[in-house]
Protein backbone atom coordinates (compact mmCIF):
# COMPACT_ATOMS: atom_id res chain seq x y z
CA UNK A 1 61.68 41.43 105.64
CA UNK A 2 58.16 40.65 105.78
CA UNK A 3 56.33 38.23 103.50
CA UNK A 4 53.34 37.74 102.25
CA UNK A 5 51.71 34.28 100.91
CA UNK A 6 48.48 33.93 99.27
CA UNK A 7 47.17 30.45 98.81
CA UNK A 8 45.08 28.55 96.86
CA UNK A 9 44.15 24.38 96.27
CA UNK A 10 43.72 24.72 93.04
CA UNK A 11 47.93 24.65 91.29
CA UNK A 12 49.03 22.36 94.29
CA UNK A 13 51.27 19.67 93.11
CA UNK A 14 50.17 16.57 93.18
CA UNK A 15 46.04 18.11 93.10
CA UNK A 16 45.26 16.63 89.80
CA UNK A 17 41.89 17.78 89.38
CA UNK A 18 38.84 19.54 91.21
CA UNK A 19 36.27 16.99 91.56
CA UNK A 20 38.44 15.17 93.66
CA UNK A 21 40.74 17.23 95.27
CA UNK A 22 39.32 20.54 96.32
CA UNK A 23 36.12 20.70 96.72
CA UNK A 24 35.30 20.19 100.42
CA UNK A 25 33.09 16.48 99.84
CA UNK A 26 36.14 15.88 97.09
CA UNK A 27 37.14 12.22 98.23
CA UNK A 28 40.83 13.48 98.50
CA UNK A 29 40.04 17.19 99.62
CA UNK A 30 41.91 16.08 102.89
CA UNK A 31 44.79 15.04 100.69
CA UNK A 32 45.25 17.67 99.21
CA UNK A 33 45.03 20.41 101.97
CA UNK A 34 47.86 18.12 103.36
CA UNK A 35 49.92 18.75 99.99
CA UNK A 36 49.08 22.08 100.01
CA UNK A 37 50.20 23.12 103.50
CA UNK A 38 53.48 20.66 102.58
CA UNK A 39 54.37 22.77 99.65
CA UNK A 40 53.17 26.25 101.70
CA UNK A 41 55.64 24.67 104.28
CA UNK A 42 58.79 24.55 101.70
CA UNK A 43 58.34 28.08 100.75
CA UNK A 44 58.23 29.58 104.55
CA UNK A 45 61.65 27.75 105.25
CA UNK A 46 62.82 29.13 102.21
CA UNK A 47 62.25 32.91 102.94
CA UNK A 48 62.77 32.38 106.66
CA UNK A 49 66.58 30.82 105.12
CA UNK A 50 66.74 34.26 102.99
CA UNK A 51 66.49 36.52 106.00
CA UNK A 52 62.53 36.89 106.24
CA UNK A 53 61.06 38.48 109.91
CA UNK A 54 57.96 37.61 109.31
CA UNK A 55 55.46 35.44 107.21
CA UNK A 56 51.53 36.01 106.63
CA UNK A 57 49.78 33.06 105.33
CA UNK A 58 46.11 33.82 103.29
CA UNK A 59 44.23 30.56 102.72
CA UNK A 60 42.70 31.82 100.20
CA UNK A 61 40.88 28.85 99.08
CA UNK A 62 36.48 28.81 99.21
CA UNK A 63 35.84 26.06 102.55
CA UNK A 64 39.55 26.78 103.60
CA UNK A 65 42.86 24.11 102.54
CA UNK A 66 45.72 24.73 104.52
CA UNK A 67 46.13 22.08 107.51
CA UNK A 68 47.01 24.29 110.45
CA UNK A 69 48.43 21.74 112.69
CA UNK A 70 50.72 21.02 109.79
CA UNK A 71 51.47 24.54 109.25
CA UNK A 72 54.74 26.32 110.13
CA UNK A 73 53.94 27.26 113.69
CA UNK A 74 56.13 30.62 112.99
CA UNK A 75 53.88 31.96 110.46
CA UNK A 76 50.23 33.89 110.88
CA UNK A 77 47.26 32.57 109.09
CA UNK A 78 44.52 34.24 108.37
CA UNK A 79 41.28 33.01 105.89
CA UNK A 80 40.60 34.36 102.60
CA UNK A 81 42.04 37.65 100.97
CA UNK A 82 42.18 41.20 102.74
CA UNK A 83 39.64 43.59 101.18
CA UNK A 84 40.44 45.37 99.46
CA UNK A 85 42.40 43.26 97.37
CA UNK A 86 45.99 43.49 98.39
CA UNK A 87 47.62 43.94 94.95
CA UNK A 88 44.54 45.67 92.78
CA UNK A 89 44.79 49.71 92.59
């Protein structure tokens, strides 16, 4: 099974509001790319658990926001979205 992820900074838990959090001068933009790779990092062991081969990560986010020495070292990352969009006819 493979999986697909595509990620964003902005729906993060714990990323209570742009100005602070993701924008990439935010005081806490750090912060939360650290919660976002966190909760990115829940949902790979979770599909690898259900029987998934293999996982592609899209940071998807403007200036980037996943940590990638935090990420799950069994997953792919790539930056922003595939063109053309992967899920748009």
């Amino acid at each position: 099974m493979e999986i697909y992820i595509m990620t964003d900074l902005e729906g993060v838990a714990g990323v209570i509001d742009r100005q602070n959090y993701t924008l990439f001068e935010s005081r806490y933009y750090e912060l939360g790319k650290e919660l976002l790779t966190k909760e990115v990092n829940a949902a790979i062991e979770g599909f690898f658990e259900a029987g998934a081969d293999e996982i592609l990560v899209a940071d998807g986010h403007g200036s980037g926001a996943i940590n990638q020495l935090l990420l799950d070292s069994r997953v792919e990352l790539i930056r922003g979205f595939p063109d053309p969009w992967p899920f748009w006819p």
